[in-house]
N, C-alpha and C. Protein backbone atom coordinates (compact mmCIF):
# COMPACT_ATOMS: atom_id res chain seq x y z
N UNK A 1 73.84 138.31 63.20
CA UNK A 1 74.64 139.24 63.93
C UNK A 1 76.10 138.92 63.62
N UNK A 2 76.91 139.88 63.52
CA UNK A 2 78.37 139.74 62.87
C UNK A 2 79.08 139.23 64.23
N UNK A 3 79.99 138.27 63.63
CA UNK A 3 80.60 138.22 65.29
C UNK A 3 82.14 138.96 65.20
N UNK A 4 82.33 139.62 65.85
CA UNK A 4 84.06 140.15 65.85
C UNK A 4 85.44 139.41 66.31
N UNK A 5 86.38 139.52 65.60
CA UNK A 5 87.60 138.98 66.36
C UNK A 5 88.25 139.24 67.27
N UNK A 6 88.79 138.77 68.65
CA UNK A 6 88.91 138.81 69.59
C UNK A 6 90.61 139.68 69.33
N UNK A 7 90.98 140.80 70.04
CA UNK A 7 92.09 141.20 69.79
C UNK A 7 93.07 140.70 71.51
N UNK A 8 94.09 140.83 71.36
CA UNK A 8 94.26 140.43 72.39
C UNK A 8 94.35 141.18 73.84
N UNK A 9 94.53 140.96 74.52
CA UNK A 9 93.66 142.04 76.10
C UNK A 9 92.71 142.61 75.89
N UNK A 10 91.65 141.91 75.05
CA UNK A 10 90.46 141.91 74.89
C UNK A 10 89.54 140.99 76.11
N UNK A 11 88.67 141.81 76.79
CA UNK A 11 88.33 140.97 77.82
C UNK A 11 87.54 139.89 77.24
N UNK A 12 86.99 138.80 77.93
CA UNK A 12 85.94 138.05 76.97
C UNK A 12 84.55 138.24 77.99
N UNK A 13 83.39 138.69 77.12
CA UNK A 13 81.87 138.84 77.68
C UNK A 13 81.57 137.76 77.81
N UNK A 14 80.79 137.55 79.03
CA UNK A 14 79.90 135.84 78.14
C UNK A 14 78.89 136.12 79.69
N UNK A 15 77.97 135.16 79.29
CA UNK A 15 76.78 135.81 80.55
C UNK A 15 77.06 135.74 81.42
N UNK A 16 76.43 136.07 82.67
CA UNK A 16 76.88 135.40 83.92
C UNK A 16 77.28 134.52 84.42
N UNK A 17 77.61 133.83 85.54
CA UNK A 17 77.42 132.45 86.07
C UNK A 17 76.16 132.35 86.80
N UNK A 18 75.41 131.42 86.99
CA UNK A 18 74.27 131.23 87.54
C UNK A 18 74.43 130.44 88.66
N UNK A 19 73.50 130.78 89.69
CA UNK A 19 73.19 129.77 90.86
C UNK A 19 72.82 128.65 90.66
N UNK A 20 73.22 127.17 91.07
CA UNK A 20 72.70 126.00 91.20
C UNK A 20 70.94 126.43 91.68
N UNK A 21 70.22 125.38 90.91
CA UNK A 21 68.63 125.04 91.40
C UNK A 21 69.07 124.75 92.72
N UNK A 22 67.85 124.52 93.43
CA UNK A 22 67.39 123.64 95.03
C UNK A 22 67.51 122.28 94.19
N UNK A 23 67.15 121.94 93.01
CA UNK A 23 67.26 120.15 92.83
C UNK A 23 68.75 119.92 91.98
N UNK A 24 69.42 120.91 91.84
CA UNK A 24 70.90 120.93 91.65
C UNK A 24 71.50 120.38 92.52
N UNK A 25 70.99 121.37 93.32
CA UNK A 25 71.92 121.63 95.09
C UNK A 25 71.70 120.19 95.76
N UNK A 26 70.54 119.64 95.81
CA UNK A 26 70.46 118.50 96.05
C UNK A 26 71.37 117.19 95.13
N UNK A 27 72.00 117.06 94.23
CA UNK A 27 72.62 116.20 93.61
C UNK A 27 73.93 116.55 93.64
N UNK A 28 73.95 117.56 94.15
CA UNK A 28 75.85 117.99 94.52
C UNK A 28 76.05 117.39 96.22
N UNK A 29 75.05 117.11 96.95
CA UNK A 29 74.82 116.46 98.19
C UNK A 29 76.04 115.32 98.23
N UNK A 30 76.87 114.93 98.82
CA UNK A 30 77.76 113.22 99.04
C UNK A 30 76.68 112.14 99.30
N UNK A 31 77.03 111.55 98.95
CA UNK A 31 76.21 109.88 98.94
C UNK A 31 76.24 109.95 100.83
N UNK A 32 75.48 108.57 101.15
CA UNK A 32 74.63 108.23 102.28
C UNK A 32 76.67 107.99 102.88
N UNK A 33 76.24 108.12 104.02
CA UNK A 33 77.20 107.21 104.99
C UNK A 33 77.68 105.85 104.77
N UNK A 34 76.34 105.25 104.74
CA UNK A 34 76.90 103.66 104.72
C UNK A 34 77.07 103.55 102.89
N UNK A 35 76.74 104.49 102.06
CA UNK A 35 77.34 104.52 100.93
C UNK A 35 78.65 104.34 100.73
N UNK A 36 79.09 105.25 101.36
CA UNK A 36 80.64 105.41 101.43
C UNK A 36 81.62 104.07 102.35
N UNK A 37 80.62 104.05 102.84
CA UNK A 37 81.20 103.30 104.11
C UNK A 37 81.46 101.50 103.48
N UNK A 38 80.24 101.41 102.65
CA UNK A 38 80.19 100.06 101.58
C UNK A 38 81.58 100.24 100.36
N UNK A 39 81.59 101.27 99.33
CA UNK A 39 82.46 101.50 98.99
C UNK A 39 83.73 101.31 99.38
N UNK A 40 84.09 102.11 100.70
CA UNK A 40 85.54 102.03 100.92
C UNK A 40 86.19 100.72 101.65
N UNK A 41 84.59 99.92 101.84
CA UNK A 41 84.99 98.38 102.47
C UNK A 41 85.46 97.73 101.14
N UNK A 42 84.75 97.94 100.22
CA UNK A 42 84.57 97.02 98.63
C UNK A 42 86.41 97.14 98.09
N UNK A 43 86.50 98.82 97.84
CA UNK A 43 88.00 99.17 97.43
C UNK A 43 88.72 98.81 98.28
N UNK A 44 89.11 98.65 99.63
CA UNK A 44 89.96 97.90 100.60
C UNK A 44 90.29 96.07 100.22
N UNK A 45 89.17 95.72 100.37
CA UNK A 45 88.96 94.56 99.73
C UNK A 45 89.67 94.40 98.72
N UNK A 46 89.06 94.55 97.79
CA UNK A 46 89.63 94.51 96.33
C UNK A 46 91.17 94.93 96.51
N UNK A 47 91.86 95.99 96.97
CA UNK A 47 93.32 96.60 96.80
C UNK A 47 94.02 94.86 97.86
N UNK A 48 93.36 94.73 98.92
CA UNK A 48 94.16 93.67 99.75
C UNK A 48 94.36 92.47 99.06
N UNK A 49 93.43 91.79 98.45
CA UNK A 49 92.98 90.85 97.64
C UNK A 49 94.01 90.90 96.31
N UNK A 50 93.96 91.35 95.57
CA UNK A 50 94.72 91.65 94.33
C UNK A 50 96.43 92.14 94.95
N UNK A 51 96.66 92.70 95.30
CA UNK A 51 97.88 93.09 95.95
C UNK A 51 98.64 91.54 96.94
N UNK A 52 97.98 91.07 97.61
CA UNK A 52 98.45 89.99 97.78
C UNK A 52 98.86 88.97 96.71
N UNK A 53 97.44 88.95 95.71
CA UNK A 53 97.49 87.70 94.95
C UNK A 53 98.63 87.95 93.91
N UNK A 54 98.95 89.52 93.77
CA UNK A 54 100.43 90.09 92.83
C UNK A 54 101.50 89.43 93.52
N UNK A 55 101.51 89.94 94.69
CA UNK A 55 102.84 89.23 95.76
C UNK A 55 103.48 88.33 95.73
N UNK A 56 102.39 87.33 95.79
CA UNK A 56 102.47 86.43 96.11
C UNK A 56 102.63 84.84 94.88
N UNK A 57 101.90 85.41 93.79
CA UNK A 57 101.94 84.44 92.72
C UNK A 57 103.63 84.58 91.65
N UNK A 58 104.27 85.30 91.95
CA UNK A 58 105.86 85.03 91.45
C UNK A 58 106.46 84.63 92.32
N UNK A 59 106.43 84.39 93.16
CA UNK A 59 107.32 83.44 94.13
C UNK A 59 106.76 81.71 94.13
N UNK A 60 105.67 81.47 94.05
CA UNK A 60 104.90 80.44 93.59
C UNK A 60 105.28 79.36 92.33
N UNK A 61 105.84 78.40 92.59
CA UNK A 61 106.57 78.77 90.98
C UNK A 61 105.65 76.91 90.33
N UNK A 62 104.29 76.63 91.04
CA UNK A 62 103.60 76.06 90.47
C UNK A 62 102.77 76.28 89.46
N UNK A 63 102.66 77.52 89.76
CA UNK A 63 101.81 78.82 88.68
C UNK A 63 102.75 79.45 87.84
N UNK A 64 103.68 79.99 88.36
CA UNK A 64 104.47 80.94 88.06
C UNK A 64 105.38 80.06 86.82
N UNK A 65 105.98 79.03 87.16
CA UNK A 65 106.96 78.35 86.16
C UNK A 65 106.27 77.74 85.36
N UNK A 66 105.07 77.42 85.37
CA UNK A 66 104.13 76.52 84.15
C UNK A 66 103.12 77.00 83.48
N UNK A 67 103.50 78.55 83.74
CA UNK A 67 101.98 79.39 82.83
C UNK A 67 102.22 79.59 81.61
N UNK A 68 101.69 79.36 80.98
CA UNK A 68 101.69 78.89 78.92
C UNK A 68 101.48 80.20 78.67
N UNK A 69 101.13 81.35 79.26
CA UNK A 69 101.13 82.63 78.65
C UNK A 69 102.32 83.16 78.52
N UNK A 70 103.22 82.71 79.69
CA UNK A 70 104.50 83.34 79.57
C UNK A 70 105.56 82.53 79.02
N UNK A 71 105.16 81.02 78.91
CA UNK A 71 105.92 80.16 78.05
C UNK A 71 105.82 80.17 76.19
N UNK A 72 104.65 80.91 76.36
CA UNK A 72 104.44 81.63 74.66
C UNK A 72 105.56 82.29 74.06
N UNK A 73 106.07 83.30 75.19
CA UNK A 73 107.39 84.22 74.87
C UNK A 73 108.72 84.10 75.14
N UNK A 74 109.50 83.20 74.80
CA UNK A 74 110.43 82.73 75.77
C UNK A 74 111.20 84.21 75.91
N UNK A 75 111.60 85.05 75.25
CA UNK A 75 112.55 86.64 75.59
C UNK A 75 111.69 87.02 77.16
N UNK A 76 110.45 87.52 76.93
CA UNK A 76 110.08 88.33 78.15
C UNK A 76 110.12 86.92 79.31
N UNK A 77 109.62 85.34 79.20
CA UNK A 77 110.06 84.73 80.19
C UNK A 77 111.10 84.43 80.47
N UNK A 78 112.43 84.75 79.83
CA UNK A 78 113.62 84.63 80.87
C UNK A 78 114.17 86.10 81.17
N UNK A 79 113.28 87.00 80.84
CA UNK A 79 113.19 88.03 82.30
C UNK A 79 112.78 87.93 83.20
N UNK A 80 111.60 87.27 83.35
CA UNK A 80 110.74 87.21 84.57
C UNK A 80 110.42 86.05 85.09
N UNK A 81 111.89 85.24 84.68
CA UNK A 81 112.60 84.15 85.87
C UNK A 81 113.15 84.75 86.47
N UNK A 82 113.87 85.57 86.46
CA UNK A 82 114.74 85.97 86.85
C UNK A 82 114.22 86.95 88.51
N UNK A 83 115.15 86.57 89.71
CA UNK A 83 114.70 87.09 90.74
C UNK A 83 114.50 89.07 90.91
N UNK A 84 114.97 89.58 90.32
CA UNK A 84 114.55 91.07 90.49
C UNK A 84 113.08 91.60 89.87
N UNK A 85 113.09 90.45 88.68
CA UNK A 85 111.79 91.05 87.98
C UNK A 85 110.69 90.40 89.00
N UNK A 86 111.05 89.40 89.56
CA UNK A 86 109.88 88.44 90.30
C UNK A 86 109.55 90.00 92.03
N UNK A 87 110.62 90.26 92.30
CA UNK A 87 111.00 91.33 93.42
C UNK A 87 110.13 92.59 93.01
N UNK A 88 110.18 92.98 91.73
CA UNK A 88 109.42 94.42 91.50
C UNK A 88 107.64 93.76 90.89
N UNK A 89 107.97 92.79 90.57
CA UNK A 89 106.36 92.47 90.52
C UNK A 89 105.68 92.43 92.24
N UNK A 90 106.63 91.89 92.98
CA UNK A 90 106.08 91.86 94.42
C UNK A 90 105.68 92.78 95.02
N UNK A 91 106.95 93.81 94.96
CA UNK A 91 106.51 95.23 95.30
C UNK A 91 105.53 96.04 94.51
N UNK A 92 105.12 95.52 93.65
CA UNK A 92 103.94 96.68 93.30
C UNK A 92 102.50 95.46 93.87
N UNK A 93 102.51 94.52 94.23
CA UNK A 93 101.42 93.82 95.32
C UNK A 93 101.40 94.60 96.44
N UNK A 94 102.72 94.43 96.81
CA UNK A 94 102.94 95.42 98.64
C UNK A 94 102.40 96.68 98.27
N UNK A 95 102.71 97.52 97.38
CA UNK A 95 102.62 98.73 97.12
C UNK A 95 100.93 98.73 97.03
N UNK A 96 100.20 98.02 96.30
CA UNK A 96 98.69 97.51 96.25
C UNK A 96 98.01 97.60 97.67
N UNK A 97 98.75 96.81 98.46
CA UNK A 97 98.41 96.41 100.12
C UNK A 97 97.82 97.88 100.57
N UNK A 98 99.78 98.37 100.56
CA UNK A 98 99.21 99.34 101.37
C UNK A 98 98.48 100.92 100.62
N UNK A 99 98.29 100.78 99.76
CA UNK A 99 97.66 102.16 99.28
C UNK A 99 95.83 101.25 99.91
N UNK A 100 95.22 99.98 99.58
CA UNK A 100 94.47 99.52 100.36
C UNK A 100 93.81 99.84 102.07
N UNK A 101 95.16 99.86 102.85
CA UNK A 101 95.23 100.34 104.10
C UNK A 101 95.31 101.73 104.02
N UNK A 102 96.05 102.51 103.49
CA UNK A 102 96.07 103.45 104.35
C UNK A 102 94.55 104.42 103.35
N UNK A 103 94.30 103.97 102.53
CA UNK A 103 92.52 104.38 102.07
C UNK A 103 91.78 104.32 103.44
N UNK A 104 92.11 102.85 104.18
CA UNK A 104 90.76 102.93 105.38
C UNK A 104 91.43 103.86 106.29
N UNK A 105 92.84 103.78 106.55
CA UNK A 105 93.41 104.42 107.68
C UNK A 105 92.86 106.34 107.61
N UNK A 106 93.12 106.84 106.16
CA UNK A 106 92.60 108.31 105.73
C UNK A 106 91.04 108.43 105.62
N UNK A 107 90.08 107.45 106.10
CA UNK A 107 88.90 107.61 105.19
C UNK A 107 87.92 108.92 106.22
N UNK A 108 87.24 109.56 105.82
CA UNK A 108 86.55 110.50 106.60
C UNK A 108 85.20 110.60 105.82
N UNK A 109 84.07 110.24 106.75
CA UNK A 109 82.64 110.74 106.54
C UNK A 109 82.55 112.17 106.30
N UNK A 110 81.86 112.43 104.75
CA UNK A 110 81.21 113.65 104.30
C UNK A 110 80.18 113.32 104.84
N UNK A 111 79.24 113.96 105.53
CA UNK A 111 78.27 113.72 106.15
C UNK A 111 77.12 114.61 105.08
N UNK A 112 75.66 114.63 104.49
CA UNK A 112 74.59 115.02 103.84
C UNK A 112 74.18 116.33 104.17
């Protein structure tokens, strides 16, 4: 069958859209309660956890002044001696924290 070229304000045909199955419809369903409810404990966790440990490890300077990864480079480590770079690494920990919190503070059950 020849196919033709589309001119323009040419509408485009194409079949219908179809209804989801009943075992469609069932997999478009939200996960269980305590699904969600495990999840958004796990991501809280994890955002508090990591966001602190950002915070908190440039001010530290047992870690912070003797880590051989950053003594590899001396250019990027005497940026990040330096107190502003140590300040915006912090704030994106805080910033970690609270996107953490306010996940549980917004969280709402899709219910099945």
């Amino acid at each position: 069958m020849p196919v033709q070229p589309l001119t323009p304000g040419q509408p485009v045909s194409g079949p219908p859209p179809r209804e989801p199955a009943a075992s469609e419809q069932e997999d478009l369903q939200p996960a269980s309660v305590w699904l969600q409810r495990g999840s958004l404990f796990i991501l809280v966790l994890f955002c508090v956890y990591l966001g602190a440990l950002v915070a908190i490890v440039p001010w530290w300077s047992a870690v912070w002044d003797h880590n051989p990864l950053l003594l590899a480079y001396p250019r990027l480590w005497a940026v990040l001696r330096t107190g502003p770079a140590r300040g915006i690494i912090s704030g994106c920990g805080l910033l970690d924290i609270w996107i953490g919190i306010s996940e549980a503070i917004h969280y709402r059950e899709r219910r099945p």
